[in-house]
Protein backbone atom coordinates (compact mmCIF):
# COMPACT_ATOMS: atom_id res chain seq x y z
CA UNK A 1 3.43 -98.70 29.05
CA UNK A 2 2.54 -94.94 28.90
CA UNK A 3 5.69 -94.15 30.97
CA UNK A 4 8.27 -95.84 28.79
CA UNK A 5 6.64 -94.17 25.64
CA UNK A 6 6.70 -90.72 27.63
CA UNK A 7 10.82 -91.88 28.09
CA UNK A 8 11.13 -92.88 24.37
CA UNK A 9 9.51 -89.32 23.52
CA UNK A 10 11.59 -87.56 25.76
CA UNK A 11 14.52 -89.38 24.55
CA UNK A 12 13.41 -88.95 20.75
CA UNK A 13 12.88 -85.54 20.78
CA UNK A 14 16.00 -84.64 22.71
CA UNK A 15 18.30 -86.24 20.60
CA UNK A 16 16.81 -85.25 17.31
CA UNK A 17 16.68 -81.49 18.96
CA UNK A 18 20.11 -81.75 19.37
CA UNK A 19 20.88 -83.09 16.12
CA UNK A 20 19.41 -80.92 14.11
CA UNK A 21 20.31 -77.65 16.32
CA UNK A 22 24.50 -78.65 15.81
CA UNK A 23 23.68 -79.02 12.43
CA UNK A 24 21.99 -75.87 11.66
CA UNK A 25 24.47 -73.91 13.66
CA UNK A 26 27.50 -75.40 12.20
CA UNK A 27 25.65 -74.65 8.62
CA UNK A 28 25.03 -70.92 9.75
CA UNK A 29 28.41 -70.77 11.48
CA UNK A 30 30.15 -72.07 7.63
CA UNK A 31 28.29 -70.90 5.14
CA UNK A 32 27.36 -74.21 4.09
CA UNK A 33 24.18 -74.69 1.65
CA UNK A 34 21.90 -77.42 3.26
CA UNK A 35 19.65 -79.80 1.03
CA UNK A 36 17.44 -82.07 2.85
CA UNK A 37 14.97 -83.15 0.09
CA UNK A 38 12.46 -84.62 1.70
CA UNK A 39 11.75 -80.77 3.72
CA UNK A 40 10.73 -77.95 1.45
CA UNK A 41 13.24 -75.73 2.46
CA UNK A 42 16.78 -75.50 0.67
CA UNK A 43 19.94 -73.79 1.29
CA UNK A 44 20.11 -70.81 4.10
CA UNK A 45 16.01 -70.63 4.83
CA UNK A 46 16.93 -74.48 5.63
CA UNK A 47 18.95 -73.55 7.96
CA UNK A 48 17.57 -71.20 9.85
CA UNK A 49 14.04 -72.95 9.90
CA UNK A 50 16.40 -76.00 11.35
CA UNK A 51 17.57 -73.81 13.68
CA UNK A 52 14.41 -72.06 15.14
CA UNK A 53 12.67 -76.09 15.02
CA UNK A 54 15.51 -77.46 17.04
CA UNK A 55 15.14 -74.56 19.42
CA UNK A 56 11.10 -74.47 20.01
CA UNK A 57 11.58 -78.90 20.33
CA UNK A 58 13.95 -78.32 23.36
CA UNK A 59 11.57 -75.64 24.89
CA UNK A 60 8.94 -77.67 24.79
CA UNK A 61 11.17 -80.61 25.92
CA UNK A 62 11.94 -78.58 28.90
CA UNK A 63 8.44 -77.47 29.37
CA UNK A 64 6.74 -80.90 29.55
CA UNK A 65 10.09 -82.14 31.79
CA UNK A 66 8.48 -79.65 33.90
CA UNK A 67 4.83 -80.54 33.77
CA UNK A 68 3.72 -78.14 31.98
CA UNK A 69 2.52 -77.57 28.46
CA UNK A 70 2.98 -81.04 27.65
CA UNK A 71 0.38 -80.40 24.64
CA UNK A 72 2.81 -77.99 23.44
CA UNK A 73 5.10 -80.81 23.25
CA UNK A 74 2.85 -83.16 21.59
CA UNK A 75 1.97 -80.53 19.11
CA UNK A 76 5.85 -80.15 18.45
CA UNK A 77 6.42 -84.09 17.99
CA UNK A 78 3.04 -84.14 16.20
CA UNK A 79 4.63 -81.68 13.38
CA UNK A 80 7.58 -83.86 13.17
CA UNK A 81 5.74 -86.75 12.44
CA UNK A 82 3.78 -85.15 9.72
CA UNK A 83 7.12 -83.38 8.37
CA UNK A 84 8.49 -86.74 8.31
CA UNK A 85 5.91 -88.55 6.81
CA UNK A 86 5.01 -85.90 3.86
CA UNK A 87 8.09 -85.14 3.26
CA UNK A 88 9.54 -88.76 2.81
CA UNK A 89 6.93 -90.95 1.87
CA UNK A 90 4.00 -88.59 0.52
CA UNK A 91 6.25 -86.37 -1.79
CA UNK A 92 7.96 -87.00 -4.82
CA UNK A 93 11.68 -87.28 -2.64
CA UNK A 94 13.48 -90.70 -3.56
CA UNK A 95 15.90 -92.78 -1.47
CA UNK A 96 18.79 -92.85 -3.25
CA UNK A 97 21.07 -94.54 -0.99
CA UNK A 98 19.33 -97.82 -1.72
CA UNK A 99 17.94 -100.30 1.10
CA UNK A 100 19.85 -98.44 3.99
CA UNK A 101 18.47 -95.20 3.61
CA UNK A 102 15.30 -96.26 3.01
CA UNK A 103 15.80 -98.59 6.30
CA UNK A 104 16.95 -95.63 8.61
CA UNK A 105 13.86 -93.23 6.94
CA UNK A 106 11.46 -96.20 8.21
CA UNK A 107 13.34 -96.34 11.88
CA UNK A 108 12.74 -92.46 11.87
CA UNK A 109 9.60 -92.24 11.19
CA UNK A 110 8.82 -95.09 13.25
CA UNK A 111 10.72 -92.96 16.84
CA UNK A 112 8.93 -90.06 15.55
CA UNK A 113 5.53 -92.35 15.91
CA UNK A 114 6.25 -93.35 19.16
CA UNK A 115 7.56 -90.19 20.08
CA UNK A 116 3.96 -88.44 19.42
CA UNK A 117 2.18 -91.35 21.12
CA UNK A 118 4.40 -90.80 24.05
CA UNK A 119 4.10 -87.35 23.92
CA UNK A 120 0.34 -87.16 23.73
CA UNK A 121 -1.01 -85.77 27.38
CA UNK A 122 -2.89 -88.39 28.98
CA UNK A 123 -5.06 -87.01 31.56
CA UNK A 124 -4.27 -87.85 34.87
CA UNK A 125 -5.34 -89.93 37.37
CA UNK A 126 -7.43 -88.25 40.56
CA UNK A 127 -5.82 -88.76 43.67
CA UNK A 128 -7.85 -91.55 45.58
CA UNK A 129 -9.79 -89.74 48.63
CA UNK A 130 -8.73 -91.26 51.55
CA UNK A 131 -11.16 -91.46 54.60
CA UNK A 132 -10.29 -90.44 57.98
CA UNK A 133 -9.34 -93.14 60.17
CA UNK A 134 -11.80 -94.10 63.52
CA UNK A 135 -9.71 -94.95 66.86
């Protein structure tokens, strides 16, 4: 079970890196104002935060790929959550695309939930001593 939610992280956070890093360059690269209200940034600061977040996500997605600083990617999974969760359900930010929207805000939230439990960095397992064998 752990390993398929460590997939689904890895997964989760790679595609949402992704995301979010075309759309903040192609934002920077235009000109274009973003307005994402459910994050408390707007226009160019939007943009750039996107930017640098989409960035430190696939460092750390590379890092615990690696093994190593796989708390560093919990922490980063851990703040999407949160960012997620404030800013669409705990602020004042309505859906305003009716049941869909609202529908694909729940499915996000819910990959960024499994994402962080995936993410989180079980310790592991000792390696069982083996004894010597007697001839």
């Amino acid at each position: 079970m752990k390993a398929l939610l460590r997939i689904i992280s890895y997964l989760f956070a790679g595609v949402l890196s992704l995301f979010v890093l075309s759309v903040a360059a192609l934002s920077l690269r235009t000109g274009g104002e973003l307005n994402f209200g459910f994050l408390p940034w707007t226009g160019k600061p939007l943009s750039w935060w996107l930017l640098g977040l989409a960035l430190a996500g696939l460092i750390t997605l590379l890092l615990a790929l690696g093994g190593t600083a796989r708390w560093l990617f919990f922490l980063w999974n851990l703040g999407v959550f949160i960012l997620l969760l404030k800013g669409m359900f705990i602020s004042l930010y309505r859906f305003t695309g009716g049941a869909v929207s609202f529908k694909a805000g729940i499915w996000l939230l819910i990959g960024a939930l499994l994402s962080t439990l995936g993410s989180f960095p079980w310790p592991r397992r000792p390696e069982p001593v083996r004894k010597p064998q007697k001839y």
